[in-house]
Each structure stands twice: as structure tokens, then as C-alpha cells.
Protein backbone atom coordinates (compact mmCIF):
# COMPACT_ATOMS: atom_id res chain seq x y z
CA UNK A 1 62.36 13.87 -67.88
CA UNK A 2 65.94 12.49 -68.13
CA UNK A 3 66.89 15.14 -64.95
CA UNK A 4 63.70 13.70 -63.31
CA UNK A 5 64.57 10.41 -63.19
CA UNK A 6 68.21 11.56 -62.25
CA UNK A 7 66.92 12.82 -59.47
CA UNK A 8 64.58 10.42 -58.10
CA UNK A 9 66.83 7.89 -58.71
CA UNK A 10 69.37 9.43 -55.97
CA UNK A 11 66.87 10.10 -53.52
CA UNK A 12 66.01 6.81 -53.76
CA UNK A 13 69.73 5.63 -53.43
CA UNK A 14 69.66 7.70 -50.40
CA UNK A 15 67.38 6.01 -48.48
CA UNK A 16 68.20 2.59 -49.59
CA UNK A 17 71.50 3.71 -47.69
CA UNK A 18 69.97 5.46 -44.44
CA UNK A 19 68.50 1.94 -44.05
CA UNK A 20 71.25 0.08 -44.64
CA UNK A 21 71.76 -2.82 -42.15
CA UNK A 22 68.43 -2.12 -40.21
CA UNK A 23 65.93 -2.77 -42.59
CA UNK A 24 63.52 -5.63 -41.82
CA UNK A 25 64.16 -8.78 -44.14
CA UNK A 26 61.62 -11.16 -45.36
CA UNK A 27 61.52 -13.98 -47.78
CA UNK A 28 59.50 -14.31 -51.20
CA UNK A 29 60.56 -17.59 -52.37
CA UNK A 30 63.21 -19.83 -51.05
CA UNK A 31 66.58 -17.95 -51.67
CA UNK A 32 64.69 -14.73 -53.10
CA UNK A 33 64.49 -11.91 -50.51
CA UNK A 34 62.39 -8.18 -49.36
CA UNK A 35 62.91 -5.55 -47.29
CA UNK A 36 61.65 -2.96 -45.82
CA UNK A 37 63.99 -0.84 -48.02
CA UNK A 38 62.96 -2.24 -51.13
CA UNK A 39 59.42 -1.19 -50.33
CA UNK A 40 60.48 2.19 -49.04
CA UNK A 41 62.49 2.90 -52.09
CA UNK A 42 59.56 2.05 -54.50
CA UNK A 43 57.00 3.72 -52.87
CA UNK A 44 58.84 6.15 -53.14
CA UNK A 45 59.76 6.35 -56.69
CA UNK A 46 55.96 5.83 -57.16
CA UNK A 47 54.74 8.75 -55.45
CA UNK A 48 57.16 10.73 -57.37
CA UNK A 49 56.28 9.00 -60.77
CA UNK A 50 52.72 10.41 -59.88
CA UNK A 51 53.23 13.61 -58.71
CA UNK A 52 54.86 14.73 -61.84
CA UNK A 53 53.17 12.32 -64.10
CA UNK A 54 50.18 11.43 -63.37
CA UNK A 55 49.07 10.12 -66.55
CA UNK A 56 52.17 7.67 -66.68
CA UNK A 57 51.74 3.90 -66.38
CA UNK A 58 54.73 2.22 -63.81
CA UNK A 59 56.01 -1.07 -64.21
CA UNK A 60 57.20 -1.81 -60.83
CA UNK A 61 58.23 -5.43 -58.61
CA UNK A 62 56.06 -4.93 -55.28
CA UNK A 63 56.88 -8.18 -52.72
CA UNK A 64 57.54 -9.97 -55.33
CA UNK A 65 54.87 -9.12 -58.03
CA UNK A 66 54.93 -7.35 -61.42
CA UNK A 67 52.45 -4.53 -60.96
CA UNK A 68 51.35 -1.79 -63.77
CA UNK A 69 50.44 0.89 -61.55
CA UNK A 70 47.99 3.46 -63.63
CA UNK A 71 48.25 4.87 -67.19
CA UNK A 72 46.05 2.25 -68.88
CA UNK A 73 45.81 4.48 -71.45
CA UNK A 74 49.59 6.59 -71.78
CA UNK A 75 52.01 5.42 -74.10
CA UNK A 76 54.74 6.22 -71.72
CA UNK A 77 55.26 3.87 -69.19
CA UNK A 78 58.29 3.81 -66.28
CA UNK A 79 60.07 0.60 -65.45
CA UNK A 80 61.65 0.62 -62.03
CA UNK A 81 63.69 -1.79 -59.89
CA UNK A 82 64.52 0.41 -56.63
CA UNK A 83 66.61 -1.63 -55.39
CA UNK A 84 68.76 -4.55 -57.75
CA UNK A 85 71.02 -6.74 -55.49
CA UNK A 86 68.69 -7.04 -53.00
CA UNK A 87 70.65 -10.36 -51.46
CA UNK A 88 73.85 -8.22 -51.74
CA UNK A 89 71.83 -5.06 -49.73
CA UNK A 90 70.44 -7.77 -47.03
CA UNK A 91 73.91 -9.11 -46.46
CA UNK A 92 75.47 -6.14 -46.39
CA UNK A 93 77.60 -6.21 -49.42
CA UNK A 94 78.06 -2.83 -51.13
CA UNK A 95 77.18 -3.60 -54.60
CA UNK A 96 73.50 -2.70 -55.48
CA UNK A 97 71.88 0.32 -57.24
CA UNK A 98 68.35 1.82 -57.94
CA UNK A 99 67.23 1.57 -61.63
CA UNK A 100 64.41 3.86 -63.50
CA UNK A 101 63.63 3.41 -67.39
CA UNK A 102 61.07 4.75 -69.24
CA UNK A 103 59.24 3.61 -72.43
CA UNK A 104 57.30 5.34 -74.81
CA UNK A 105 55.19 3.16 -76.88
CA UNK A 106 57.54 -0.08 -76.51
CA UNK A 107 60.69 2.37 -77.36
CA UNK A 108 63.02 3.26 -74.32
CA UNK A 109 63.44 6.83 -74.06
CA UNK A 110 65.63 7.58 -70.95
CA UNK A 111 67.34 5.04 -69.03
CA UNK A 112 69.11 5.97 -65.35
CA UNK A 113 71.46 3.09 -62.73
CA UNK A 114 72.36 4.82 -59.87
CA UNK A 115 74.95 3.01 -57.23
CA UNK A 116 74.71 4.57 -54.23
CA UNK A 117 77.38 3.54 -52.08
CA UNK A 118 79.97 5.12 -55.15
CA UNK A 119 77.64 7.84 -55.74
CA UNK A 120 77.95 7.02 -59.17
CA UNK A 121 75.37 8.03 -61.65
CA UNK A 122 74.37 6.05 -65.18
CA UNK A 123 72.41 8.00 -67.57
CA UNK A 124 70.99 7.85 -71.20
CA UNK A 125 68.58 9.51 -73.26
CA UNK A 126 67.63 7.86 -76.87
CA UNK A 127 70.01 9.63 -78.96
CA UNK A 128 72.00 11.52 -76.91
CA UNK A 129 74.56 9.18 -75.63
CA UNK A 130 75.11 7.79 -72.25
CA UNK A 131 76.60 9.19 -69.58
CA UNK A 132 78.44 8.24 -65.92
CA UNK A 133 78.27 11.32 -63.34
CA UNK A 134 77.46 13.67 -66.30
CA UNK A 135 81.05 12.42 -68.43
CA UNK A 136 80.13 10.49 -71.83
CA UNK A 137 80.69 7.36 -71.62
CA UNK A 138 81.66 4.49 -74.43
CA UNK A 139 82.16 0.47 -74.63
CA UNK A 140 85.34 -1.08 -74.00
CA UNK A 141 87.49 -2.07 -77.04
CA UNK A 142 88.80 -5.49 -76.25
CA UNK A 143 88.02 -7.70 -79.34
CA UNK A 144 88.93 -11.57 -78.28
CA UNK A 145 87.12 -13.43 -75.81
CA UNK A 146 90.43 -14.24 -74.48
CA UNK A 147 91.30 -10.64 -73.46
CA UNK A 148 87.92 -9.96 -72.58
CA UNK A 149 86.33 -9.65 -68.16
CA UNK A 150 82.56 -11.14 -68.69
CA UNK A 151 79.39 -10.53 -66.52
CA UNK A 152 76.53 -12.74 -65.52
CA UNK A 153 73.89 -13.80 -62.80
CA UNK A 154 72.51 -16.32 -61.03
CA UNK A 155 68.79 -16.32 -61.89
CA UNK A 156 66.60 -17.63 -58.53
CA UNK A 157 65.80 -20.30 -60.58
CA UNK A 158 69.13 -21.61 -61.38
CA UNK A 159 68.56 -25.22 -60.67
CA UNK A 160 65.64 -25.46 -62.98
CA UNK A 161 68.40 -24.16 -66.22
CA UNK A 162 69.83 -26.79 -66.98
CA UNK A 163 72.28 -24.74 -69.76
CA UNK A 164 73.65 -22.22 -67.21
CA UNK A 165 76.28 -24.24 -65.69
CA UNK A 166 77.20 -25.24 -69.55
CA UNK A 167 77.32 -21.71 -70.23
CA UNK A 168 79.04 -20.60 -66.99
CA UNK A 169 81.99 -23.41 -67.62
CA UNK A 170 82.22 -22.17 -71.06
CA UNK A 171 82.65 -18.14 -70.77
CA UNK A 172 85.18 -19.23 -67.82
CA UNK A 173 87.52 -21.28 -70.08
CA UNK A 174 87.30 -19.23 -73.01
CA UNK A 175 87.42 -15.85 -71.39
CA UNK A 176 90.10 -14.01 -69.40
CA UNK A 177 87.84 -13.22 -66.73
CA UNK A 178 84.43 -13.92 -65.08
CA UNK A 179 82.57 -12.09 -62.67
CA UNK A 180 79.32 -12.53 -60.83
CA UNK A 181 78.38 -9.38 -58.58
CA UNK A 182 74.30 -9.69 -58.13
CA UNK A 183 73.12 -6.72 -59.48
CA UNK A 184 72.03 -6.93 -63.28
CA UNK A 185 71.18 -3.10 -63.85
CA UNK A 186 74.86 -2.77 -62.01
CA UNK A 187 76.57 -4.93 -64.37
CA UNK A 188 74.96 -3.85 -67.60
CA UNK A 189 75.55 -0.09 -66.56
CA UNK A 190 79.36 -1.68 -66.50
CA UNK A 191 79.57 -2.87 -70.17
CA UNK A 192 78.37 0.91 -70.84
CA UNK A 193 81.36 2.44 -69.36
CA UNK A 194 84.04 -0.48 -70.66
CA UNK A 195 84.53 -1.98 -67.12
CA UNK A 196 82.76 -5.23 -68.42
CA UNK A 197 82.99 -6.51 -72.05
CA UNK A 198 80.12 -8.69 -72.11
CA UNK A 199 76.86 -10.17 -70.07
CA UNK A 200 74.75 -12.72 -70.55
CA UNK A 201 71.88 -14.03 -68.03
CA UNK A 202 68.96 -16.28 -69.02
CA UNK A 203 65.54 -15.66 -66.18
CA UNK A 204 65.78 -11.57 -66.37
CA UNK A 205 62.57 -9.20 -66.00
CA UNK A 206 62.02 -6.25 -67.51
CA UNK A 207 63.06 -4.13 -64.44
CA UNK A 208 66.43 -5.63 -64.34
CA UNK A 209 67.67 -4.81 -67.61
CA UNK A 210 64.86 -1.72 -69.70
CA UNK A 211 68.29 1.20 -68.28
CA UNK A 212 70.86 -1.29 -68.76
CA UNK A 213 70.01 -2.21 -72.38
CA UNK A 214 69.80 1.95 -73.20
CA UNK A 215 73.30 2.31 -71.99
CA UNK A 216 74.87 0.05 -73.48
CA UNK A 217 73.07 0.84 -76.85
CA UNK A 218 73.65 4.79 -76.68
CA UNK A 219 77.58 3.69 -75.31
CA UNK A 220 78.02 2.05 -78.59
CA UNK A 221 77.42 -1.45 -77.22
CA UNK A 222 74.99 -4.20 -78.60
CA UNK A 223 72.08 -5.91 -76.89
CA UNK A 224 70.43 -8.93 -78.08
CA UNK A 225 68.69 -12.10 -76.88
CA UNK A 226 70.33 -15.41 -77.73
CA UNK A 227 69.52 -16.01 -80.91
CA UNK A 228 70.67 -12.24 -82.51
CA UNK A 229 67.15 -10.76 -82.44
CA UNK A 230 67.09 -7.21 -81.45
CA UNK A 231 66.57 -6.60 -77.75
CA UNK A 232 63.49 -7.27 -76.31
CA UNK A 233 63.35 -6.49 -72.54
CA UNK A 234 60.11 -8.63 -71.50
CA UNK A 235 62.60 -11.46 -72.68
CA UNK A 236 64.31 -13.34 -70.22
CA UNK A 237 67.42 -14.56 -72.44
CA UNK A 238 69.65 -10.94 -72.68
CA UNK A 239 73.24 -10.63 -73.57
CA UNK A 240 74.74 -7.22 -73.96
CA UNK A 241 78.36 -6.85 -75.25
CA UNK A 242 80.53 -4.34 -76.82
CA UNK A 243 79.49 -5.06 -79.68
CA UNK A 244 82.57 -6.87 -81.18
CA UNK A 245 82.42 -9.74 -78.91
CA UNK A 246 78.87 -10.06 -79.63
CA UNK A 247 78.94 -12.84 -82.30
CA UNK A 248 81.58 -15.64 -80.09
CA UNK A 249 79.37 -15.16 -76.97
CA UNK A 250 76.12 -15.69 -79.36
CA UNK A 251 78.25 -18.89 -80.31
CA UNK A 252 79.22 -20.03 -77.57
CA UNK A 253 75.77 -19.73 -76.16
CA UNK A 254 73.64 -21.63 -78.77
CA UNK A 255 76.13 -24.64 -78.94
């Protein structure tokens, strides 16, 4: 299933790159965004998903909606965001990806980020390590905050949270480096390979982060929510670290 997703994951990369800068955009909220693309690409995903597994439930965002599509009664269930940095894709800015997980009875089995535009492909299977373009793959190293390049996002609701610009000030004056790119699944599949140390983001959904969070934890990272409890993807509070910075960001984050 892992070469499945592989797979459908770059087709779908494909065509979210045929279409680049001639898909139709439409809003779905004030600053949050569609396109054509994004439809395309999860359509097509779907039919896939079907084809092969029919029995499978799919977790999927249509126009702006969670959907289960099917499987009322499977224990394995997909999770898929085809397209993550869809304001960076409508702009025009090369940073976005296609993201498949898939979960058997609550427990992630495979997890896949692929980033198109690098041709660069994320992969993990539950016990088998994680993987970029078929080399294994590990957390960074870096051990002080102060050494250490951090991750997050703007949730679409950032004006409503009233602790993210705390947060935000915080990780920039006690870090070395902070970095906002607009694709979560993109950024977590970072911390996997060592290019980020840590990420935190409060407003996530479960599409954004179910491959992230199974790269980082078969790279040797740790992912949490805020408050230390094991991961929990249908929660919005996620940080995901390299495991040594894990317990100054918790810190720094429940002050």
C-alpha cells in the first residue's frame, strides 16, 4: 500500500503542476482559497483510493468541507490533503505538496508528502523508517533552542488566537531562526529529514498533519500536542520536534 500511495501521490503532484498558473481560483472564507486544481487533484486521489480499495473509508477537504467518503464499516481509512499551500499554489509560489496518510483503526500505517516542483518524495511505513526519494531519513541533532531553525503557520483564523502572536514573538527571540512557508505537511516532512528542528501550529486538521506526524515519528522525531500528550491528529494544537527540543518549545508554549 506504501508504493500505492507513492504513486498516487506523484500523479497527483503532476497535475497540480500541469495546472499551475491557469487554474480557476475561488474563495471559501475570507483569506482561505480553491481551485480548480485542488479539486482535480482530489478527485483524483479518490478515484484511485476506490479503484484499488474499495472498501476503504477517505477522509478528504472538498471546497472547504471534511468529507468521509465510504468505508463506514473498514478500519482503514485514508487521509488526504491534495494539495497543502494552496495560497502559495494560487500565487504562484513554489512551495506546496500533495499529502496521503492512511489509518488503520486510529493507528497510522503509511504516511507519504510529495513536493512536486523538487520532485521530492516523503515516505513512511509504521516501523520501517522514513524515507526522502527512497534514502532513510533521520531528525536533525541540534539540541538548544538557540542553535535551532523553527517552523510554524498561520492558521485562517489567526486573529481569533489570541496566544499565536505570544508564541510567534517568543520562538523568534529564543530561537536562531524562524520560518513560515504555508504548507504544514511541507514543513513537518522537513523536521523528518533535519532541515527544520521544530513546529508548532495551533488550528490544524487532520489532513494537514496524519503523514507529517509518521515521519517525523519513524525519523526519530517526537510529536505531541501542547500539553505532552501523545499525538492526536484530530487535535488542532500539534508540535513536532526532534525530539530533544521537545520539552523548551512545550515550555515556552504553555507559559
Amino acid at each position: 500500500m506504501l508504493n500505492f500511495a507513492i504513486n498516487v501521490a506523484r500523479e497527483a503532484g503532476h497535475l497540480l503542476v500541469q495546472r499551475l498558473g491557469v487554474a480557476k481560483i475561488t474563495n471559501k472564507g475570507d483569506i482561505n482559497l480553491v481551485t480548480e486544481a485542488d479539486i482535480a487533484a482530489e478527485n483524483l486521489i479518490i478515484e484511485r483510493i476506490r479503484s484499488y480499495y474499495p472498501q476503504h473509508g477517505i477522509l478528504a477537504e472538498e471546497s472547504g468541507e471534511a468529507i468521509l467518503v465510504g468505508g463506514k464499516r473498514s478500519e482503514w481509512k485514508w487521509i488526504i490533503d491534495p494539495l497543502d499551500g494552496t495560497t502559495n499554489y494560487a500565487h504562484g509560489y513554489p512551495c506546496f505538496c500533495v499529502s496521503i496518510a492512511l489509518e488503520q483503526a486510529g493507528v497510522l500505517e503509511i504516511g507519504v508528502v510529495y513536493d512536486p516542483m523538487r520532485d521530492e518524495m516523503f515516505a513512511a511505513e509504521r516501523g520501517h523508517g522514513a524515507t526522502l526519494n527512497d534514502r532513510k531519513i533521520r531528525v536533525s541533532e541540534i539540541d538548544e533552542l538557540s542553535r535551532s531553525m523553527l517552523c510554524t503557520g498561520f492558521p485562517y483564523n489567526v486573529r481569533e488566537r489570541r496566544d499565536f502572536a505570544r508564541d510567534f514573538t517568543n520562538f523568534t527571540m529564543y530561537a536562531q531562526a524562524v520560518r513560515r512557508d504555508g504548507s504544514a505537511a511541507l514543513d513537518l516532512a522537513y523536521v523528518a529529514c533535519g532541515r527544520f528542528d521544530g513546529f508548532w501550529e495551533d488550528g490544524l486538521s487532520p489532513w494537514d498533519v496524519a503523514a507529517g506526524a509518521l515521519l517525523i515519528s519513524e525519523a526519530g522525531g517526537k510529536v505531541t500536542n501542547f500539553k505532552d500528550e501523545p499525538v492526536d491528529i484530530y487535535n488542532e494544537q500539534f508540535l513536532a520536534t526532534n525530539g530533544l527540543l521537545h520539552d523548551v518549545m512545550m515550555r515556552l508554549l504553555t507559559r
